[in-house]
C-alpha atoms as a PDB file:
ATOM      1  CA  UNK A   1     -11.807  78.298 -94.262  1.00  0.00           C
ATOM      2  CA  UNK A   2      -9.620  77.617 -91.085  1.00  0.00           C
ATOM      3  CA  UNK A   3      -8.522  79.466 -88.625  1.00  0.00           C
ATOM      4  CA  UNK A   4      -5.238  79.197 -86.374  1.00  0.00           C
ATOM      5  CA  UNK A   5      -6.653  77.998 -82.573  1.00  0.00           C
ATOM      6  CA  UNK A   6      -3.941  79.321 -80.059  1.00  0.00           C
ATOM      7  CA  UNK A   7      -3.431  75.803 -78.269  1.00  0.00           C
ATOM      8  CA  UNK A   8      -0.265  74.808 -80.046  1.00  0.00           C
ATOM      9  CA  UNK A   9       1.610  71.321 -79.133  1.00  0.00           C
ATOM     10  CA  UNK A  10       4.751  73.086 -77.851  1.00  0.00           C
ATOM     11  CA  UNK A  11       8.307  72.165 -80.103  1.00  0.00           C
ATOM     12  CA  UNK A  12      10.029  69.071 -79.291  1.00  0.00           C
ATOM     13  CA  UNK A  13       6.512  67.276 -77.788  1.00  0.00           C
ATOM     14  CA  UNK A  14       5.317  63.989 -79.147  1.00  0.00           C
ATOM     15  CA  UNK A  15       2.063  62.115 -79.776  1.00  0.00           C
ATOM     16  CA  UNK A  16       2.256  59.407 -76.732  1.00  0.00           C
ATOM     17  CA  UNK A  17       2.053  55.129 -77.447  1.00  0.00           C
ATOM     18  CA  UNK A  18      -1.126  54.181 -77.712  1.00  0.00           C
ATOM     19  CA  UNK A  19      -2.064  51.905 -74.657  1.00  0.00           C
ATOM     20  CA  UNK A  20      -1.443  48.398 -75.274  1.00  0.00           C
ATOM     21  CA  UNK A  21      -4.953  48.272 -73.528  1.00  0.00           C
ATOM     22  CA  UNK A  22      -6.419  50.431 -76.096  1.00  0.00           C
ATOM     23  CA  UNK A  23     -10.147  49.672 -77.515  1.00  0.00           C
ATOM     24  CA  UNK A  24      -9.296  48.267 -81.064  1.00  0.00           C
ATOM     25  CA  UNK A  25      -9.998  50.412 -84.084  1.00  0.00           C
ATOM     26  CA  UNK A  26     -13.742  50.930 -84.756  1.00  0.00           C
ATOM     27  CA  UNK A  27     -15.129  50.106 -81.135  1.00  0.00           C
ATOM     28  CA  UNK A  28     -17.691  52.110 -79.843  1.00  0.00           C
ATOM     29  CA  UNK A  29     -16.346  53.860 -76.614  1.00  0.00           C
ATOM     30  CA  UNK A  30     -18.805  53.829 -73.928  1.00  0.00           C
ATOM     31  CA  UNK A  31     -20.652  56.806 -72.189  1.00  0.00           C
ATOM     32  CA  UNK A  32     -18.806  57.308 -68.372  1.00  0.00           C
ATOM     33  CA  UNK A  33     -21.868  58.144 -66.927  1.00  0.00           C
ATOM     34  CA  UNK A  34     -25.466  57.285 -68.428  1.00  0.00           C
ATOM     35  CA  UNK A  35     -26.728  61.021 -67.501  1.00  0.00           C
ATOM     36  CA  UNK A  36     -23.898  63.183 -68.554  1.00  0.00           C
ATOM     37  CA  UNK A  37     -25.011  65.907 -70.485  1.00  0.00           C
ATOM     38  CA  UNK A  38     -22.409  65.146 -73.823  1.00  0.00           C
ATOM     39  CA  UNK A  39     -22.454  61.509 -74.014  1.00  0.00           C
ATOM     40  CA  UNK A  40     -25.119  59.824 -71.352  1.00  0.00           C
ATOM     41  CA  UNK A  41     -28.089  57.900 -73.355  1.00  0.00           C
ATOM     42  CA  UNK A  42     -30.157  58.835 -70.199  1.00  0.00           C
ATOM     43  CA  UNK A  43     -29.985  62.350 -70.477  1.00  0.00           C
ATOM     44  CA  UNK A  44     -33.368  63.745 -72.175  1.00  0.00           C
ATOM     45  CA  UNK A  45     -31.799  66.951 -73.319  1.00  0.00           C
ATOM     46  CA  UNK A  46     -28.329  65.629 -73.804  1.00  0.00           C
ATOM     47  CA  UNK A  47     -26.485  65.545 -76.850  1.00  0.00           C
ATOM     48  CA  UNK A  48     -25.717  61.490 -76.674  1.00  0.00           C
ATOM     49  CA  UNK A  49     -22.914  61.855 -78.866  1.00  0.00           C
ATOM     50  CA  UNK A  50     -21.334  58.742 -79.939  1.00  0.00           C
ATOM     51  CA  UNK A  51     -17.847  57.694 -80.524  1.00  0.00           C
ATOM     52  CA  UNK A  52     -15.801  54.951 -81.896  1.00  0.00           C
ATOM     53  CA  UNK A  53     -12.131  54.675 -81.420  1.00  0.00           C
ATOM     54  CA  UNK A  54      -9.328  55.373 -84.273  1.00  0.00           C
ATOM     55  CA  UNK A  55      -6.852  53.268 -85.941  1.00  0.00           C
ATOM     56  CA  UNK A  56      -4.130  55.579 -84.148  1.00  0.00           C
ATOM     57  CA  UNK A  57      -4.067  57.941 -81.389  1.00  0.00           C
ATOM     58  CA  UNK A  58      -7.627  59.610 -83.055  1.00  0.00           C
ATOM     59  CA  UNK A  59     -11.403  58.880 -82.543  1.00  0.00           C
ATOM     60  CA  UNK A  60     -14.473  59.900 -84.880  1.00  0.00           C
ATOM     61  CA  UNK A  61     -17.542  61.192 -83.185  1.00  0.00           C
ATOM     62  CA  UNK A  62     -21.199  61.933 -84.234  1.00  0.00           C
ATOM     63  CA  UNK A  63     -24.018  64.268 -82.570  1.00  0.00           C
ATOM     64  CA  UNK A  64     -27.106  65.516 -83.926  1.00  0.00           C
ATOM     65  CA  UNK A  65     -28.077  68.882 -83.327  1.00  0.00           C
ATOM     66  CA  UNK A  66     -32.423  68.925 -82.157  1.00  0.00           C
ATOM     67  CA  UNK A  67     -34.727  71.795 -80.807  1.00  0.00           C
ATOM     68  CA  UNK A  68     -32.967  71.532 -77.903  1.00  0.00           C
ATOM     69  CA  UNK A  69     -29.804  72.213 -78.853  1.00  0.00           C
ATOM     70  CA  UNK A  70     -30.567  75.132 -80.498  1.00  0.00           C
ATOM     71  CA  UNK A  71     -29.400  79.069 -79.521  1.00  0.00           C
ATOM     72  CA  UNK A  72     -30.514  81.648 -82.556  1.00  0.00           C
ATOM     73  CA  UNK A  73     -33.740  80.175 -84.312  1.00  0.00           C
ATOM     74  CA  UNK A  74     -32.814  77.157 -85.532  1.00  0.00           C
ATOM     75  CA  UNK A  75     -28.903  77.429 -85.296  1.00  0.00           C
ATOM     76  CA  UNK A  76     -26.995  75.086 -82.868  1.00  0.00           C
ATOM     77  CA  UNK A  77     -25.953  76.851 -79.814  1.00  0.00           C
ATOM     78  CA  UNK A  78     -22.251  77.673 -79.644  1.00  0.00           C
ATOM     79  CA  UNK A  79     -21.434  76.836 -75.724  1.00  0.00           C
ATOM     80  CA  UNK A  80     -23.401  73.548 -76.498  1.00  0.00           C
ATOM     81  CA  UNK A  81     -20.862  72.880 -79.864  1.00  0.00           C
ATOM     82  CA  UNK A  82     -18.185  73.665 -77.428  1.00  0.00           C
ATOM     83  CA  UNK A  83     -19.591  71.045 -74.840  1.00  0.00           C
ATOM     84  CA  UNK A  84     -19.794  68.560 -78.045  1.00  0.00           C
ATOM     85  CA  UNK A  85     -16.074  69.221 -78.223  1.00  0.00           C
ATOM     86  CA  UNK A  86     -14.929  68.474 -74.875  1.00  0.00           C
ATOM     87  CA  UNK A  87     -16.911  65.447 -74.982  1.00  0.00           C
ATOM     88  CA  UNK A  88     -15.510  64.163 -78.268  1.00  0.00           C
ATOM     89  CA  UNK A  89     -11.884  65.396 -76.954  1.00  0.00           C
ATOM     90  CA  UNK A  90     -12.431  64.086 -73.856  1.00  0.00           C
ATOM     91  CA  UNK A  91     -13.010  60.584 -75.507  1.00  0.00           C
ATOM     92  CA  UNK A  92      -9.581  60.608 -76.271  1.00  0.00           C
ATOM     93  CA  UNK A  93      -8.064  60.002 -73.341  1.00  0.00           C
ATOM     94  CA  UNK A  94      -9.136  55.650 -73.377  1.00  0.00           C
ATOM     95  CA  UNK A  95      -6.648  55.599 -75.393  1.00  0.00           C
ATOM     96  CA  UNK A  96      -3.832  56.227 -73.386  1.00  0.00           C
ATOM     97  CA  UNK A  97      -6.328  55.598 -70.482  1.00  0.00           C
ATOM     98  CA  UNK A  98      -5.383  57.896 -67.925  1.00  0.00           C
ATOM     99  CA  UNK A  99      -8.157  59.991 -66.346  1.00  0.00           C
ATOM    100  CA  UNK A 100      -8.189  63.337 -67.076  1.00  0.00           C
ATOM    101  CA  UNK A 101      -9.435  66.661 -67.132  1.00  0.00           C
ATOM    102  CA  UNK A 102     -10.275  69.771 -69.638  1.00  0.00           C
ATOM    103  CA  UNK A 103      -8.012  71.597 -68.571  1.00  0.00           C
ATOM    104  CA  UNK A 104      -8.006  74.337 -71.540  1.00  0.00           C
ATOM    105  CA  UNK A 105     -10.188  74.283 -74.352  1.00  0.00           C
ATOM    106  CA  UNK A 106     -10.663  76.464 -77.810  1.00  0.00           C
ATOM    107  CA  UNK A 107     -13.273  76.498 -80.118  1.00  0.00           C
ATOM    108  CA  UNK A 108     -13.600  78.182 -83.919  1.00  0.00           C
ATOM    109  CA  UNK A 109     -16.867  78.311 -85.381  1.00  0.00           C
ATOM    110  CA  UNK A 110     -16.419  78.496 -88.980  1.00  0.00           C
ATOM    111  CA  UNK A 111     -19.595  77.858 -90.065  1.00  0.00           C
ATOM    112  CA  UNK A 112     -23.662  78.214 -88.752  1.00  0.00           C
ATOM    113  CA  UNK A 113     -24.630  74.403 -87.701  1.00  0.00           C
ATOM    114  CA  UNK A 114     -28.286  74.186 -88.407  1.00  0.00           C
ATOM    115  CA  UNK A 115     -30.877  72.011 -85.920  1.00  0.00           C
ATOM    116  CA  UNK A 116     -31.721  68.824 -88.173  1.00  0.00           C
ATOM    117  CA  UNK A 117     -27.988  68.382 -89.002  1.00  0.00           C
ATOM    118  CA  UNK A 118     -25.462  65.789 -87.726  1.00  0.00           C
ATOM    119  CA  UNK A 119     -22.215  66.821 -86.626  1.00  0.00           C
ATOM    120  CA  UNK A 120     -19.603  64.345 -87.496  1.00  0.00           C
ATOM    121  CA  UNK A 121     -16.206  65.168 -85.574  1.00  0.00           C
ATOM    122  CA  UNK A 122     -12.712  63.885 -86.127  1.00  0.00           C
ATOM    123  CA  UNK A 123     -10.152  64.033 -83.017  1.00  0.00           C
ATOM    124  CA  UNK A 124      -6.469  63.300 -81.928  1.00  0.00           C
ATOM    125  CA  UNK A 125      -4.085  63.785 -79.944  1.00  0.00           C
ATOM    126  CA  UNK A 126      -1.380  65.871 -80.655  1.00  0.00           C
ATOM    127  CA  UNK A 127       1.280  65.668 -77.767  1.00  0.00           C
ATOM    128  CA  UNK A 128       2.102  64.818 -74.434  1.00  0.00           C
ATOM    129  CA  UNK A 129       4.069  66.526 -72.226  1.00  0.00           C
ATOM    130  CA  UNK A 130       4.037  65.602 -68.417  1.00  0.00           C
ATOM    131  CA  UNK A 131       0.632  65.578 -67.170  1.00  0.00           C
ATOM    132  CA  UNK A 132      -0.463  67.583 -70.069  1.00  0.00           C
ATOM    133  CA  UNK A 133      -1.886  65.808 -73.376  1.00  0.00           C
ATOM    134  CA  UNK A 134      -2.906  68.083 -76.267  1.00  0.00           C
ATOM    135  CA  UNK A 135      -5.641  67.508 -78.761  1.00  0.00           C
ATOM    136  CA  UNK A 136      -7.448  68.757 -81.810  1.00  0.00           C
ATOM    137  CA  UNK A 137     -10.411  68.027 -83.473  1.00  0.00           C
ATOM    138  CA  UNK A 138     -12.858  69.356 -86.298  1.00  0.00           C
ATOM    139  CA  UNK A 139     -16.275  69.369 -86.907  1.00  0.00           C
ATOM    140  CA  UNK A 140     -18.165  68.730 -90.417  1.00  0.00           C
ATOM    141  CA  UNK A 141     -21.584  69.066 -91.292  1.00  0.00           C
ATOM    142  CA  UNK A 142     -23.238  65.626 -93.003  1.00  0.00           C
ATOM    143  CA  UNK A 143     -20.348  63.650 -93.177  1.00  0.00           C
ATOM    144  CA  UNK A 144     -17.135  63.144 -92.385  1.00  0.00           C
ATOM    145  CA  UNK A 145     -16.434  65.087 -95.707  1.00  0.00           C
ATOM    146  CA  UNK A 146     -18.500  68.053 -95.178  1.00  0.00           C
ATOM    147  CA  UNK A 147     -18.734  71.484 -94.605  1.00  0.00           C
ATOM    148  CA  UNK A 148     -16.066  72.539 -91.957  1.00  0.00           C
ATOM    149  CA  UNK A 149     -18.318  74.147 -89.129  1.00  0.00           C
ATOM    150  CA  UNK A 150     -15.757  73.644 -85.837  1.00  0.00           C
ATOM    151  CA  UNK A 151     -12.118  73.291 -85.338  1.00  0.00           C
ATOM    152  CA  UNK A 152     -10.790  72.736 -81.345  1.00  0.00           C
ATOM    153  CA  UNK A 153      -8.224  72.293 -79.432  1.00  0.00           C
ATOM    154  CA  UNK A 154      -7.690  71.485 -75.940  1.00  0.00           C
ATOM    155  CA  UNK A 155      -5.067  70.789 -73.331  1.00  0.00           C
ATOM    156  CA  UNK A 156      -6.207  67.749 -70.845  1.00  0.00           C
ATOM    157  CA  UNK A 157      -4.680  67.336 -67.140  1.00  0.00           C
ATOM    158  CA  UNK A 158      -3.973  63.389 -66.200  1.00  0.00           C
ATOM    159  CA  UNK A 159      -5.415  63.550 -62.275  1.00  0.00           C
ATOM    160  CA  UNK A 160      -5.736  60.861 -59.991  1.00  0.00           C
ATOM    161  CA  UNK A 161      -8.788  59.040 -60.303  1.00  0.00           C
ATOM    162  CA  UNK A 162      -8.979  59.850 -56.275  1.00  0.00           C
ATOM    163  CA  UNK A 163      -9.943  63.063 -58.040  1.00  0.00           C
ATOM    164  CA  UNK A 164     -13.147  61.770 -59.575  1.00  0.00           C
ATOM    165  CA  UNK A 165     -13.884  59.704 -56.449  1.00  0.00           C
ATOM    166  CA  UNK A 166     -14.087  62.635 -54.171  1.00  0.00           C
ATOM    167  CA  UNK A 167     -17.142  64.154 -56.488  1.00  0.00           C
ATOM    168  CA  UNK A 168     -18.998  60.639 -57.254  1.00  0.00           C
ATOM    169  CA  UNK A 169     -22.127  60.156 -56.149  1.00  0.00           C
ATOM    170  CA  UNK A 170     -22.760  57.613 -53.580  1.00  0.00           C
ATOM    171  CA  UNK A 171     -23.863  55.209 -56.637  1.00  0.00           C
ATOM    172  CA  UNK A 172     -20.338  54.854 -58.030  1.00  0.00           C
ATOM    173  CA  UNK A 173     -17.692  56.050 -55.387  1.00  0.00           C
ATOM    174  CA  UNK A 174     -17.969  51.932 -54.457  1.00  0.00           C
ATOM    175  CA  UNK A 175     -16.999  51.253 -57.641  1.00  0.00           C
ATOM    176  CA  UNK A 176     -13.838  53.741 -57.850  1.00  0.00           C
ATOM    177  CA  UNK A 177     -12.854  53.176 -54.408  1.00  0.00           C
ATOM    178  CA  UNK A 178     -12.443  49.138 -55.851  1.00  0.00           C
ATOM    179  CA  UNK A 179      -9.867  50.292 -58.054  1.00  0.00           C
ATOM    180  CA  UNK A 180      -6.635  49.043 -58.181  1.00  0.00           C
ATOM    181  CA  UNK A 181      -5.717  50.158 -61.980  1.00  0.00           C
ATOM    182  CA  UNK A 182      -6.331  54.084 -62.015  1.00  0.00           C
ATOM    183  CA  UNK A 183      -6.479  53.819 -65.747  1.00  0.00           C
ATOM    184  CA  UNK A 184      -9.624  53.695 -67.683  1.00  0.00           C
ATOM    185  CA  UNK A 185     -10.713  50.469 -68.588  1.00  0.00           C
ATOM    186  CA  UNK A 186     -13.001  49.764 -71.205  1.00  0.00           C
ATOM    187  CA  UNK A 187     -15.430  47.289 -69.587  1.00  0.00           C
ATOM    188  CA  UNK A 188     -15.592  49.710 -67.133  1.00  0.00           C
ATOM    189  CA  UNK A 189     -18.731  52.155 -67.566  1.00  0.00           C
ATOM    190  CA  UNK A 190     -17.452  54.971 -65.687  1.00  0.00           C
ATOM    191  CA  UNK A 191     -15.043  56.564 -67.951  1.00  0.00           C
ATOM    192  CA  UNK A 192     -14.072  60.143 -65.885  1.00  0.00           C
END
């Protein structure tokens, strides 16, 4: 069962070059920030999703859902599958590695994702127009061939990565301030 999510490329918008920059196909895309909530390994309560870039303009993405994550008894919370979402859509943007924003997102829960599962999550993006760069993304229960749970969609805002250096903390403003290239490189841990 699907559902139709509102955020719809507009006609005439394409899917953007991938950056000749690009991680290759199958790399594991690093966390930005080793305590942020969606993909930090330092996080004790975080999800520490994980996610490998695409053979396109797509990335696949993995979470799974523990006690803390849950809302009902034993259910995953829906604002935290949301949060999963962003993450995994926001993961998108190294490869046309701009920074960016959430700017809009939608979420359609399909289907109850229990504690104990993993989510696995495929995302791409759809279009760029401007500033704006759409995306989409599902969620599956097990595998990659699962159970449809979660279907997204989300409009991101390319900002200037003066943006992200005016709400650093003190430990990485050096680092951003350094900057010549304000696109997101991938031996660079901060990925905003």
């Amino acid at each position: 069962m699907s559902r139709q999510l509102n955020i719809q490329v507009p006609p005439g918008v394409q899917v953007p070059p991938r950056h000749p920059d690009a991680p290759p196909s199958g790399k594991l895309l690093g966390s930005h920030n080793p305590d942020c909530y969606g993909c930090g390994p330092s996080h004790p309560a975080g999800l520490h999703l994980v996610a490998y870039a695409g053979e396109s303009m797509n990335i696949t993405a993995q979470f799974t859902v523990t006690d803390l994550h849950q809302g009902a008894p034993g259910l995953a919370h829906g604002g935290l599958l949301s949060c999963a979402f962003d993450e995994a859509l926001g993961k998108l943007m190294w490869l046309v590695r701009e920074p960016a924003v959430t700017g809009k997102l939608e979420t359609s829960f399909l289907s109850p994702v229990p504690v104990g599962s993993t989510l696995f999550i495929n995302a791409e993006i759809t279009g760029q127009e401007g500033r704006k760069i759409y995306t989409r993304a599902e969620g599956r229960i097990g595998s990659s061939e699962g159970v449809l749970a979660v279907e997204a969609a989300a409009i991101f805002i390319i900002v200037p990565m003066e943006h992200f250096i005016k709400h650093a903390s003190e430990e990485f403003k050096h680092v951003l301030k350094e900057r010549r290239d304000l696109s997101i490189d991938t031996e660079f841990e901060i990925n905003p």
